[in-house]
N, C-alpha and C. Protein backbone atom coordinates (compact mmCIF):
# COMPACT_ATOMS: atom_id res chain seq x y z
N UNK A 1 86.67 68.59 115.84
CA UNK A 1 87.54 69.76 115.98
C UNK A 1 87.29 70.45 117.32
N UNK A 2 88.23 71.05 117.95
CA UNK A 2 88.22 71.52 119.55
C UNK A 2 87.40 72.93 119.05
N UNK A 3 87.23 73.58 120.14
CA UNK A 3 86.61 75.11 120.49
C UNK A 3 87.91 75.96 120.18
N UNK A 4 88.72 75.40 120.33
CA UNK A 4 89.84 76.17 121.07
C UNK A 4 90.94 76.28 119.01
N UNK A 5 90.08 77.06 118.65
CA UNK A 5 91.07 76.86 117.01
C UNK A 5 91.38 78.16 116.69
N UNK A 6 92.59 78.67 116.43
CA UNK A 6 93.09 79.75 115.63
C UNK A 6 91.61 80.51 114.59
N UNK A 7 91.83 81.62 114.09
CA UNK A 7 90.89 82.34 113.37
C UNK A 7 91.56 82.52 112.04
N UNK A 8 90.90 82.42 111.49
CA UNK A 8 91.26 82.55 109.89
C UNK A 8 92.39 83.90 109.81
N UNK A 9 92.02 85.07 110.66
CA UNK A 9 92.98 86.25 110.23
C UNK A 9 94.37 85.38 111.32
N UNK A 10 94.30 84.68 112.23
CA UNK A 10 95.42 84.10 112.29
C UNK A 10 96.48 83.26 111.66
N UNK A 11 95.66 82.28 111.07
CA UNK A 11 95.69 81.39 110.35
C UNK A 11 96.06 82.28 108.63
N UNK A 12 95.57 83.42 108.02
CA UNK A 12 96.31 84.23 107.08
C UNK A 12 98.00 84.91 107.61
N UNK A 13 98.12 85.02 108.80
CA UNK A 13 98.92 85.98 109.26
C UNK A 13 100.32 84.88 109.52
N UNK A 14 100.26 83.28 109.85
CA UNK A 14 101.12 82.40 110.39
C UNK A 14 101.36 81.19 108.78
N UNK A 15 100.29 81.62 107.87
CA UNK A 15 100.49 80.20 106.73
C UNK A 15 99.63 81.12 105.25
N UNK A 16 98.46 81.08 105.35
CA UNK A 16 97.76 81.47 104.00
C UNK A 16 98.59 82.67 103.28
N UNK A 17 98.41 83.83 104.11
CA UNK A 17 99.76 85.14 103.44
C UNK A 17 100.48 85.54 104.14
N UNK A 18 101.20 84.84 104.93
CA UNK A 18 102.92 84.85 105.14
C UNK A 18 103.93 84.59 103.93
N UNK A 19 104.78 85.44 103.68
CA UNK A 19 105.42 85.00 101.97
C UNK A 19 106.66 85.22 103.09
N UNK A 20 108.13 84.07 102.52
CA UNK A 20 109.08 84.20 102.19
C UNK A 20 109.21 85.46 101.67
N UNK A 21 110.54 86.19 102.94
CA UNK A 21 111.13 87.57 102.47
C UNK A 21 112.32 87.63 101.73
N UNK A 22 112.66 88.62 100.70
CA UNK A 22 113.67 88.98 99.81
C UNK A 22 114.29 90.27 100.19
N UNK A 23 113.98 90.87 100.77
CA UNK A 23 114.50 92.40 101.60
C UNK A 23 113.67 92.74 102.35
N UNK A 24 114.72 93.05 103.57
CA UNK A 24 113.66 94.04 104.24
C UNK A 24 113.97 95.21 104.66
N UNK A 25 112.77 96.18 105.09
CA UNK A 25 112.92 97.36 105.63
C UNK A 25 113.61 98.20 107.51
N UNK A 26 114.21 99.15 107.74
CA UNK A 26 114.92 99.48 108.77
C UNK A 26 114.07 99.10 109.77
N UNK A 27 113.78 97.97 110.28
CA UNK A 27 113.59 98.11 111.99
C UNK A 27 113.81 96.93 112.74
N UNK A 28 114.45 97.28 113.50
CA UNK A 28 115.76 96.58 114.31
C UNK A 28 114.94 95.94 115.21
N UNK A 29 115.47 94.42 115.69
CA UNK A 29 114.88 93.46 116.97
C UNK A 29 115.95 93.57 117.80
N UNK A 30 115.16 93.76 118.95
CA UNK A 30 116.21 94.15 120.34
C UNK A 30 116.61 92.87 120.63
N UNK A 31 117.14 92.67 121.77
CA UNK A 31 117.38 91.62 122.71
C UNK A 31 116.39 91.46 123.46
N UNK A 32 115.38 92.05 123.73
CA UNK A 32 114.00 91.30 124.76
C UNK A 32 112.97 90.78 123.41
N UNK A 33 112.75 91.09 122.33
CA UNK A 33 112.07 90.48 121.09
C UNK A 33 112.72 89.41 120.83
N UNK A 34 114.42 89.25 120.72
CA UNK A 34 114.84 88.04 120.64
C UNK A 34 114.46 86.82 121.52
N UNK A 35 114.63 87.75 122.93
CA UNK A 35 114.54 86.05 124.32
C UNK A 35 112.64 86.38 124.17
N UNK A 36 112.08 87.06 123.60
CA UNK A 36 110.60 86.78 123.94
C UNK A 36 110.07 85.77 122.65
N UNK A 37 110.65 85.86 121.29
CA UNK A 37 110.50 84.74 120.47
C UNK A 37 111.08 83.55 120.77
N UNK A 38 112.25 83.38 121.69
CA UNK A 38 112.60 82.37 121.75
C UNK A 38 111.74 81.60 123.11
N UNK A 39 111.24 82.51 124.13
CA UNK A 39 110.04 81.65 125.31
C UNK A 39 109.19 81.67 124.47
N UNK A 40 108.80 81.82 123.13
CA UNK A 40 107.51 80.97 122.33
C UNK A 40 107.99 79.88 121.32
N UNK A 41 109.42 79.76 120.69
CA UNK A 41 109.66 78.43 119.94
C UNK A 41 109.73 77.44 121.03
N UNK A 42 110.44 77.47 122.02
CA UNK A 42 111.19 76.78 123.00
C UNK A 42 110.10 75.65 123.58
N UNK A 43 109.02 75.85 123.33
CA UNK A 43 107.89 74.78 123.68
C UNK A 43 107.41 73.64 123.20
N UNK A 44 108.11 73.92 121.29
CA UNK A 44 107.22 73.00 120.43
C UNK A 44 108.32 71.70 120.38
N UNK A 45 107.46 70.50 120.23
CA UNK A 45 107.88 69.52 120.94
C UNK A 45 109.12 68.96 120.00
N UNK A 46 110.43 68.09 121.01
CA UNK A 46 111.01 67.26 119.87
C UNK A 46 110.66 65.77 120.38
N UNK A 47 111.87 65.05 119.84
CA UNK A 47 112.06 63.62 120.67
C UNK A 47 112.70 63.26 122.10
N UNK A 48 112.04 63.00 123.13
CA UNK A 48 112.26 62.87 124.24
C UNK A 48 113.10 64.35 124.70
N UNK A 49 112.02 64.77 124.19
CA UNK A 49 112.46 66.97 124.55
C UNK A 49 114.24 67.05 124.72
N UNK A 50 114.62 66.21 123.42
CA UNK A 50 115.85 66.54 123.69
C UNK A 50 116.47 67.94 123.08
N UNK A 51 115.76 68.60 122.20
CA UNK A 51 115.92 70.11 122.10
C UNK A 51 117.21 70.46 121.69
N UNK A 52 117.88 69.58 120.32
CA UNK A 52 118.90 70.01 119.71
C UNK A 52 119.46 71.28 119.43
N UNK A 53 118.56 71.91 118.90
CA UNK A 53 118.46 73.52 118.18
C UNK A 53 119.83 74.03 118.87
N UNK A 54 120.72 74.73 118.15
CA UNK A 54 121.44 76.31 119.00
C UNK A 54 120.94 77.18 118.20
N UNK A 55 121.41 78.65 118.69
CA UNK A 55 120.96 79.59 117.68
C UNK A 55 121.80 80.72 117.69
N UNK A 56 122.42 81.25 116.95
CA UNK A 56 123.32 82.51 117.03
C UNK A 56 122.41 83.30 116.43
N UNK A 57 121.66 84.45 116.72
CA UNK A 57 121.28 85.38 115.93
C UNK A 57 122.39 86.31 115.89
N UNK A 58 122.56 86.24 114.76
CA UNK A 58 123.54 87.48 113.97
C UNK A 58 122.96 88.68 113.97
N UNK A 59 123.57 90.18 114.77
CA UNK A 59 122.54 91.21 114.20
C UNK A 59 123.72 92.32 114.10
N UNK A 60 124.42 92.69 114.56
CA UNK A 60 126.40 92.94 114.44
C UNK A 60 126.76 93.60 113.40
N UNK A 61 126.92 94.27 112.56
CA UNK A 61 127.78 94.56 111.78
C UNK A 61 128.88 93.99 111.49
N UNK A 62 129.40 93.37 112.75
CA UNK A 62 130.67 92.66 113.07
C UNK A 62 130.35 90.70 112.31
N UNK A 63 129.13 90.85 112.76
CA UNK A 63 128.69 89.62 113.12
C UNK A 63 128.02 89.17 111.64
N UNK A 64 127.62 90.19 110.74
CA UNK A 64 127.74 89.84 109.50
C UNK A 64 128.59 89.92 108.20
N UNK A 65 129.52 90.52 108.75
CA UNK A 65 130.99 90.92 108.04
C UNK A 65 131.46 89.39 108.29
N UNK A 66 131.29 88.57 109.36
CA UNK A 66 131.75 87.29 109.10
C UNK A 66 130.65 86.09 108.57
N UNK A 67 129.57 87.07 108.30
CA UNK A 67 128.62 85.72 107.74
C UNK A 67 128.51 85.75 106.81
N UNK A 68 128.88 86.85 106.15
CA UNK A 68 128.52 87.21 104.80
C UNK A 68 129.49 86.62 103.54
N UNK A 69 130.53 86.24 103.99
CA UNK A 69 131.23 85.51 102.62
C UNK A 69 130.89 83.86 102.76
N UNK A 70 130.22 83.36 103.51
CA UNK A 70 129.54 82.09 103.15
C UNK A 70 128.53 81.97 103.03
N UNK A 71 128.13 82.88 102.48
CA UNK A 71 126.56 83.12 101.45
C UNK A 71 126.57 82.85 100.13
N UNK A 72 126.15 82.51 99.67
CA UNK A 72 125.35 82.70 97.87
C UNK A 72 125.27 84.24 97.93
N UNK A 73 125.27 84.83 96.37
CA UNK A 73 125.48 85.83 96.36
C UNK A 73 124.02 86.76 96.64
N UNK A 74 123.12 86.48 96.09
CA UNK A 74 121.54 86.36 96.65
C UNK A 74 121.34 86.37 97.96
N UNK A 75 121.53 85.56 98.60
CA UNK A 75 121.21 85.52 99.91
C UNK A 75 122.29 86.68 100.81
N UNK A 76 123.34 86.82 100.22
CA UNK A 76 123.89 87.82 100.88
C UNK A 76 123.48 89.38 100.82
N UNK A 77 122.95 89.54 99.86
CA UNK A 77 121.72 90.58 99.65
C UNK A 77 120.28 90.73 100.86
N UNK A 78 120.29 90.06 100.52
CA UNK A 78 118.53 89.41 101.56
C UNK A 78 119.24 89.60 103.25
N UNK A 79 120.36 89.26 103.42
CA UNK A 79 121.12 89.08 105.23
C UNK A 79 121.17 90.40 105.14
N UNK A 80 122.24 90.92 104.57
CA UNK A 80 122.37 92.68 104.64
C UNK A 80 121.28 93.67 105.01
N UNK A 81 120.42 93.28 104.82
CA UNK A 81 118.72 93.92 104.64
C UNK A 81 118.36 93.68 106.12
N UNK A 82 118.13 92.11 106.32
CA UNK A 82 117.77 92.01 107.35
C UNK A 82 118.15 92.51 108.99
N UNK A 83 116.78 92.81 110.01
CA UNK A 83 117.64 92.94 111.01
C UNK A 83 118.48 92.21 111.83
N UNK A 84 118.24 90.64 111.86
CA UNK A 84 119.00 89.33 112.13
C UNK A 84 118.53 88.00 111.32
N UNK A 85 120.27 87.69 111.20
CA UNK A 85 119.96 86.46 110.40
C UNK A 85 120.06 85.41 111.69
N UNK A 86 119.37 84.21 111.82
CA UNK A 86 119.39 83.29 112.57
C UNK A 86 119.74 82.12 112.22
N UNK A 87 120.97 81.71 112.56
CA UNK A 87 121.81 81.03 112.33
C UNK A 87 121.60 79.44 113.36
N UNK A 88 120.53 78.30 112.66
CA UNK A 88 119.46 77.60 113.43
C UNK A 88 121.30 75.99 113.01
N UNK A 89 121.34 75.47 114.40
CA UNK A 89 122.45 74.73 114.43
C UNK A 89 121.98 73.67 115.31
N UNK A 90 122.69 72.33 115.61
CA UNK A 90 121.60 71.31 116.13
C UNK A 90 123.38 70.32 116.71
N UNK A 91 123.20 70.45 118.16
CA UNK A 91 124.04 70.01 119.02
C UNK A 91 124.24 68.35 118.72
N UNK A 92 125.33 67.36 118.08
CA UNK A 92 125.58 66.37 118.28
C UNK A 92 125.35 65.51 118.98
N UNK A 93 125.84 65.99 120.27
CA UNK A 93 125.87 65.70 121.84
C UNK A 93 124.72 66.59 122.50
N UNK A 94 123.74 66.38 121.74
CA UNK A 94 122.44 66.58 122.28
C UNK A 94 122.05 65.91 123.66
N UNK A 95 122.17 64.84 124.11
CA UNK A 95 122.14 63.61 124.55
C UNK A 95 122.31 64.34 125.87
N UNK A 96 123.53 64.78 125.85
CA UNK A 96 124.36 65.44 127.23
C UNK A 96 123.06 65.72 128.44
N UNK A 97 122.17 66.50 127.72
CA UNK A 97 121.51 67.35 128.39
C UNK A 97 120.02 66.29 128.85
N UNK A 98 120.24 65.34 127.98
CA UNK A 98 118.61 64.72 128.56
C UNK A 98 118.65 64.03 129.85
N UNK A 99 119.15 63.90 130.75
CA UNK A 99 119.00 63.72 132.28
C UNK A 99 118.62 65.24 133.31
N UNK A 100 118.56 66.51 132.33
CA UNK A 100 118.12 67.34 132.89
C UNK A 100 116.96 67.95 132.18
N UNK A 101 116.02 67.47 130.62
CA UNK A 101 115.41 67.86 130.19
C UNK A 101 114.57 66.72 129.94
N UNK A 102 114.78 65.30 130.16
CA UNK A 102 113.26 64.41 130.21
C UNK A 102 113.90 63.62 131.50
N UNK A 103 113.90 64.29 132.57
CA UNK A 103 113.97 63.92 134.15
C UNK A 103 112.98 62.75 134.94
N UNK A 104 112.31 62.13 133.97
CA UNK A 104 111.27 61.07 134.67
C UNK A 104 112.09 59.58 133.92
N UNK A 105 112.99 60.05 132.61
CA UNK A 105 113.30 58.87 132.05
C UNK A 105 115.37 59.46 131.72
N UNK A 106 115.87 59.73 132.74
CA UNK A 106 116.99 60.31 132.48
C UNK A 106 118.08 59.32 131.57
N UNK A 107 117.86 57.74 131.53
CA UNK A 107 118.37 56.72 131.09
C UNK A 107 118.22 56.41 129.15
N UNK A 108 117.60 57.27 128.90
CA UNK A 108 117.09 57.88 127.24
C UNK A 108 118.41 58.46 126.61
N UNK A 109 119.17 58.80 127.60
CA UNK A 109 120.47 59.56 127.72
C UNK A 109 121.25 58.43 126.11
N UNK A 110 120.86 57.64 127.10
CA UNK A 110 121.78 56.02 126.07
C UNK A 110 121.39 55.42 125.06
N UNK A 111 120.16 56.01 124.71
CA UNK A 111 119.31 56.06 123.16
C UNK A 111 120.22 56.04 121.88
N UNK A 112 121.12 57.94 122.45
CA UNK A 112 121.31 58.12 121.91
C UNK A 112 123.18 58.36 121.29
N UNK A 113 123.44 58.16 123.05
CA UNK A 113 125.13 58.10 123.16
C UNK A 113 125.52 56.98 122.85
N UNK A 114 125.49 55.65 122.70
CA UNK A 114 125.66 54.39 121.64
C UNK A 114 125.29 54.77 120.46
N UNK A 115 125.09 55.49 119.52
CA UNK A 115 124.85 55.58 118.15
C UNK A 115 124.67 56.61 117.52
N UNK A 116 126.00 56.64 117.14
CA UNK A 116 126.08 58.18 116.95
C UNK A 116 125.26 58.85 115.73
N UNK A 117 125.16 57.34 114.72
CA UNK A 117 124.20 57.48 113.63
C UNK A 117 122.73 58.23 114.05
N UNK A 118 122.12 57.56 114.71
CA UNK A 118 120.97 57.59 115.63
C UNK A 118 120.95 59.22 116.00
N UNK A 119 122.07 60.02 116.85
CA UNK A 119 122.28 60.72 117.40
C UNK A 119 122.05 62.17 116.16
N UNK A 120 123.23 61.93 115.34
CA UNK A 120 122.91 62.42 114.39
C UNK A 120 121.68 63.17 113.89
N UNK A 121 120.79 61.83 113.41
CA UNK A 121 119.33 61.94 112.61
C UNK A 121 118.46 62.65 113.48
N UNK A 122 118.88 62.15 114.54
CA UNK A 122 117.71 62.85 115.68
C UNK A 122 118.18 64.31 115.68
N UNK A 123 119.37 64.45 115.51
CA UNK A 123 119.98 66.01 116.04
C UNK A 123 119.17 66.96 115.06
N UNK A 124 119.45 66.40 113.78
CA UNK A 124 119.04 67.03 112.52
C UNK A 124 117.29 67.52 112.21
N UNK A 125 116.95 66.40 112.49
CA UNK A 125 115.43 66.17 112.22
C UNK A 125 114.58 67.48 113.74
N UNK A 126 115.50 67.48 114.48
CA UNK A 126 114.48 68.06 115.49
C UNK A 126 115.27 69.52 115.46
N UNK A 127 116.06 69.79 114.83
CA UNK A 127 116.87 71.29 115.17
C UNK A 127 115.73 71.46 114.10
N UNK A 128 115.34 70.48 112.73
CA UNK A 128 114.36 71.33 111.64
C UNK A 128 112.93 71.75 112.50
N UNK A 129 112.72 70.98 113.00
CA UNK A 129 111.47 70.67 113.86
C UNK A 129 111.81 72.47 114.66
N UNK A 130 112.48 72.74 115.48
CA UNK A 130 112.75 73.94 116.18
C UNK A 130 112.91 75.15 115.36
N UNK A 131 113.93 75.27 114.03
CA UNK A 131 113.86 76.02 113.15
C UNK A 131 112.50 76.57 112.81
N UNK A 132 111.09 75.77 112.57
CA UNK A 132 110.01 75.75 112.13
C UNK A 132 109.44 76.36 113.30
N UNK A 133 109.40 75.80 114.05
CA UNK A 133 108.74 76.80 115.40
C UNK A 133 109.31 77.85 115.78
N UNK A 134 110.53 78.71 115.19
CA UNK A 134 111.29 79.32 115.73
C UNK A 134 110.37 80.66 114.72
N UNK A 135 110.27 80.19 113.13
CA UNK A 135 109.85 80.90 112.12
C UNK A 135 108.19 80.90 112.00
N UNK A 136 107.45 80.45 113.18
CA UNK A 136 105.92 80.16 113.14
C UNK A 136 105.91 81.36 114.50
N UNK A 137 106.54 81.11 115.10
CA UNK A 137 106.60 82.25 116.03
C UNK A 137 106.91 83.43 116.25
N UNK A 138 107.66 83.55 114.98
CA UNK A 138 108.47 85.04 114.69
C UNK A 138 107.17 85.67 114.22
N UNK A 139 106.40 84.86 112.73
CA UNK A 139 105.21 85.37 112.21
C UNK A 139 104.08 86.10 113.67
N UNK A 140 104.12 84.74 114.47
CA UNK A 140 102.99 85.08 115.55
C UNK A 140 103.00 86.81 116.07
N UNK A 141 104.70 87.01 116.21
CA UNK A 141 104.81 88.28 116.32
C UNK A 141 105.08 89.38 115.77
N UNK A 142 104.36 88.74 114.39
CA UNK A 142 104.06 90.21 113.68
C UNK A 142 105.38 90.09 112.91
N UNK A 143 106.89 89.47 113.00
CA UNK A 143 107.97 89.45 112.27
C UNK A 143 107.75 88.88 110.89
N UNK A 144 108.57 89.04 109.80
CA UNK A 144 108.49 88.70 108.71
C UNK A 144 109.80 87.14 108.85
N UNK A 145 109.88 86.20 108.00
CA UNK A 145 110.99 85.70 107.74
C UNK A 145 111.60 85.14 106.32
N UNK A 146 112.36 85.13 106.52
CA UNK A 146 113.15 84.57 105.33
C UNK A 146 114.27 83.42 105.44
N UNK A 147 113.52 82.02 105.14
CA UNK A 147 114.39 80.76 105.52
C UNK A 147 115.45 80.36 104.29
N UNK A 148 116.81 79.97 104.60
CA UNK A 148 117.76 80.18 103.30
C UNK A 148 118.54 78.68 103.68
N UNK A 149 118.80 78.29 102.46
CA UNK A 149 120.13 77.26 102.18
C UNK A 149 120.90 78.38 101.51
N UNK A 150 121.40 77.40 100.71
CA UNK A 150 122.47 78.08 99.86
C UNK A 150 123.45 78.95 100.46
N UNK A 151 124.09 78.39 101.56
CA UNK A 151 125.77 78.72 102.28
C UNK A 151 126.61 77.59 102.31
N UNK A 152 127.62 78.19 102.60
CA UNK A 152 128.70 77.28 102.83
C UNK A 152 128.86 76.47 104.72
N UNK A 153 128.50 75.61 104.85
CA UNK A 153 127.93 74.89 105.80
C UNK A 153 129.49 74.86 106.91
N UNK A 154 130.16 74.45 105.92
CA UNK A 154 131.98 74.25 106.80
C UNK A 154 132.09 75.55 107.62
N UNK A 155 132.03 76.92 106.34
CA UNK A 155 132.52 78.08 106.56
C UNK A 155 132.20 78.60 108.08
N UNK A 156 130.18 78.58 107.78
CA UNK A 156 129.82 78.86 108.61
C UNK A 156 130.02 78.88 109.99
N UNK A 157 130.09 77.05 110.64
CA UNK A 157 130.42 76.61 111.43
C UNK A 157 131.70 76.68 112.33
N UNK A 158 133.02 76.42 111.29
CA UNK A 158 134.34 77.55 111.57
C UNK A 158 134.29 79.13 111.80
N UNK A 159 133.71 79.67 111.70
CA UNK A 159 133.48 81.17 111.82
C UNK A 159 132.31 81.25 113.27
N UNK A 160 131.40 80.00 113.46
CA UNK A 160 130.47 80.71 114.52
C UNK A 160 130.57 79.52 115.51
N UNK A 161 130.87 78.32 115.21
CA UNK A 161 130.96 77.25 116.11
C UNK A 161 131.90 76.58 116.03
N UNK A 162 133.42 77.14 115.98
CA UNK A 162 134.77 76.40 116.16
C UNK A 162 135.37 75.57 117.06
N UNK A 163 135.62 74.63 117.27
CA UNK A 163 136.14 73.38 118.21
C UNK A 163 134.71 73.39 119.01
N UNK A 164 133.80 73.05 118.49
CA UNK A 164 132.22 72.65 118.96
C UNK A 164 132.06 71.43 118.50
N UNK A 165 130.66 70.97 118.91
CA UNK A 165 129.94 69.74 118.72
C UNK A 165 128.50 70.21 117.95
N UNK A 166 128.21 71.50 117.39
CA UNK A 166 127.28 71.74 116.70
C UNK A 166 127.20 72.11 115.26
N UNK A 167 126.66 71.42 114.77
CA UNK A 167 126.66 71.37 113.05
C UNK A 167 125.07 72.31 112.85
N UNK A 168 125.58 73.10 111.52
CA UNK A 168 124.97 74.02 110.89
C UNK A 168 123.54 73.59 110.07
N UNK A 169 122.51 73.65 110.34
CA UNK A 169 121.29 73.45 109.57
C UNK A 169 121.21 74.01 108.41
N UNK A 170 119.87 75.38 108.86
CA UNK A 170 119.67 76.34 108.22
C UNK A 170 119.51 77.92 108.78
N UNK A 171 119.43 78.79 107.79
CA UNK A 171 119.54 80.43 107.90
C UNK A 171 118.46 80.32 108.01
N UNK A 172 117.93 81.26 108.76
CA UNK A 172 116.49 82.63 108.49
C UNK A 172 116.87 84.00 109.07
N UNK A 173 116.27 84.83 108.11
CA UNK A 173 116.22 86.21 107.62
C UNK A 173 115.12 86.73 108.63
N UNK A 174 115.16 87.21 109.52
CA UNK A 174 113.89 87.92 110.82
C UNK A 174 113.88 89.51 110.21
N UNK A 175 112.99 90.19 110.64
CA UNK A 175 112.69 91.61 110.15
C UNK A 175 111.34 92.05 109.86
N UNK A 176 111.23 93.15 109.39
CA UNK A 176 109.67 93.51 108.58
C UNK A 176 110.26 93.64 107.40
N UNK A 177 109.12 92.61 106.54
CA UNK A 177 109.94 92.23 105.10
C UNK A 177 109.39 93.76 104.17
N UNK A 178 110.31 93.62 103.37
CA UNK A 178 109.82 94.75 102.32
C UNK A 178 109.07 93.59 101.08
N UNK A 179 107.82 94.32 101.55
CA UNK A 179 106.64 93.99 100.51
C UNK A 179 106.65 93.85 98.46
N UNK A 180 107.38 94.99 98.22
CA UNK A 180 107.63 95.11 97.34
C UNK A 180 108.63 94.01 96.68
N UNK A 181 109.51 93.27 97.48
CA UNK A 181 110.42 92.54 97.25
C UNK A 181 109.88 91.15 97.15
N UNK A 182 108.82 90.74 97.35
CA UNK A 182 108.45 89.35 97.37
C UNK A 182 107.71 89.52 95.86
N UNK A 183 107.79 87.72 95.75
CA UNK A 183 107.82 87.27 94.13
C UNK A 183 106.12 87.12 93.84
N UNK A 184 105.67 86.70 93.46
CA UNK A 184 104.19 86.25 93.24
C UNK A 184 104.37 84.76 93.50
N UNK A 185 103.36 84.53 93.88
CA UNK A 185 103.22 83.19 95.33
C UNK A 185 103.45 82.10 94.23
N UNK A 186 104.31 81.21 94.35
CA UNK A 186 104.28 79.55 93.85
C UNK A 186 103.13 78.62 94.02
N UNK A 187 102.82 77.62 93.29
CA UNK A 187 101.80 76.82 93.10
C UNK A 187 102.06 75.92 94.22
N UNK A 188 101.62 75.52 94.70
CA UNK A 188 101.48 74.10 95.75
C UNK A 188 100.83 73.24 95.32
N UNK A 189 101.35 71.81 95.90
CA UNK A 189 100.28 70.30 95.40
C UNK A 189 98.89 70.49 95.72
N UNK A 190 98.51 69.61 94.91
CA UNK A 190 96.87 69.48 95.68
C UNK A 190 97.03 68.51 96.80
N UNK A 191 95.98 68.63 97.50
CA UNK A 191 95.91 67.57 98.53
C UNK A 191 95.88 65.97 97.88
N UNK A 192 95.62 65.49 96.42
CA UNK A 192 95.52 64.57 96.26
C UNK A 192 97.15 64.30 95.53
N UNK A 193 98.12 65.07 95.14
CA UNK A 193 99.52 64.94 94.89
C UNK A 193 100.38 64.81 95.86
N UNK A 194 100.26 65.14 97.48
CA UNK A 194 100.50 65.31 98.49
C UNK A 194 100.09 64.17 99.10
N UNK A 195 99.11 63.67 99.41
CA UNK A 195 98.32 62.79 100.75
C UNK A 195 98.16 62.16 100.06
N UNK A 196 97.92 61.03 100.94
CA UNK A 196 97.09 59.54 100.94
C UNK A 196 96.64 59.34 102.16
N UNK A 197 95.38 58.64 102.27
CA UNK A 197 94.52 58.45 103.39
C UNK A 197 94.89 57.00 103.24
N UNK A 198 95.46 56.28 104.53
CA UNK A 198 95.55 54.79 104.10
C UNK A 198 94.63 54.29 105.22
C-alpha cells in the first residue's frame, strides 16, 4: 500500500457514510461550484480518454418545469428539493473528438467510427464511469447526492438534447441532503458473495 492513502474521515465522508439523498435542504450551487466540480470529475480516466459524458445541470425553475414530467413520481419530489439535478448523457459520436483528446494515437478515432455497436458500449460504459466521478467528487466537496433511474429516457432527451447525437444515462440530485430524509442504510454483500480471487 502507498504513503499516499486517503484517511478514514475521508474515506467516511466519499463511501462508509455518504447515504443516497431523498430531499434536500435550501442551499443553492453557483456556477463556479459547478465548473469547480467539474475540473475535479474531468480527470478520472475513460477508454482512450475518449470522455463521452455531457452534462446539463438543471438548476432553472424553467429548467425543471421541463424535467419534471419525465420523472417517476418519487423522484420528482427528490429534483424539486434539490439545488441541481444533473442530467449525466454520453455522446455517440464520441469518436469525433479523439484526434484532439488522445493526440499521440489520433488514428483510435477508427476504433470506434466503423462500429457503431462498439461506439455505443464504449459511449455508455464510460459516461457511467464519469457519472461516478462526477458523484465522488461532489461528496469530496462536501455536496450531498442523489443518483436516479426511473425517467423517461425519450422524454428527457427530446426536451434537453433534440436533433443531437447524445443519449440519456442517468440523473443525480446535487445539494445538502436533508438528513432526516434518508432511509436506514441497506445490507451489502460480503466480500465472499461479491469476489473471487482467481
Amino acid at each position: 500500500m502507498s504513503d499516499n492513502t486517503l484517511d478514514n474521515k475521508a474515506l467516511d465522508l466519499l463511501f462508509r457514510e455518504a447515504r443516497s439523498q431523498n430531499a434536500y435542504v435550501n442551499a443553492p450551487l453557483t456556477d463556479d461550484m459547478l465548473k469547480e466540480l467539474y475540473d475535479i470529475w474531468k480527470y478520472g480516466p475513460t477508454s482512450a480518454n475518449c470522455s463521452p459524458a455531457r452534462v446539463i445541470f438543471v438548476r432553472s425553475e424553467e429548467g425543471k418545469a421541463k424535467l419534471l414530467p419525465h420523472l417517476m413520481g418519487g423522484n420528482q419530489e427528490k429534483t424539486k428539493s434539490a439545488a441541481v439535478c444533473a442530467i449525466i448523457g454520453h455522446d455517440v459520436k464520441f469518436y469525433d473528438r479523439i484526434p484532439e483528446l488522445f493526440p499521440h494515437l489520433p488514428e483510435a478515432r477508427e476504433w470506434f467510427s466503423n462500429d457503431d455497436n462498439f461506439a455505443a458500449e464504449t459511449a455508455l460504459r464510460n459516461s457511467s464511469l464519469q457519472g461516478a466521478y462526477l458523484m465522488i467528487a461532489a461528496r469530496a466537496m462536501g455536496l450531498d447526492v442523489g443518483p436516479m433511474s426511473g425517467f423517461d429516457p425519450i422524454g428527457v432527451e427530446e426536451a434537453f438534447f433534440p436533433n443531437s447525437t447524445i443519449k440519456v444515462n442517468f440523473l443525480c440530485n446535487l445539494g445538502k441532503g436533508d438528513p432526516s430524509a434518508v432511509f436506514e442504510r441497506s445490507p451489502r454483500l460480503s466480500f465472499e458473495d461479491a469476489c473471487t480471487i482467481a
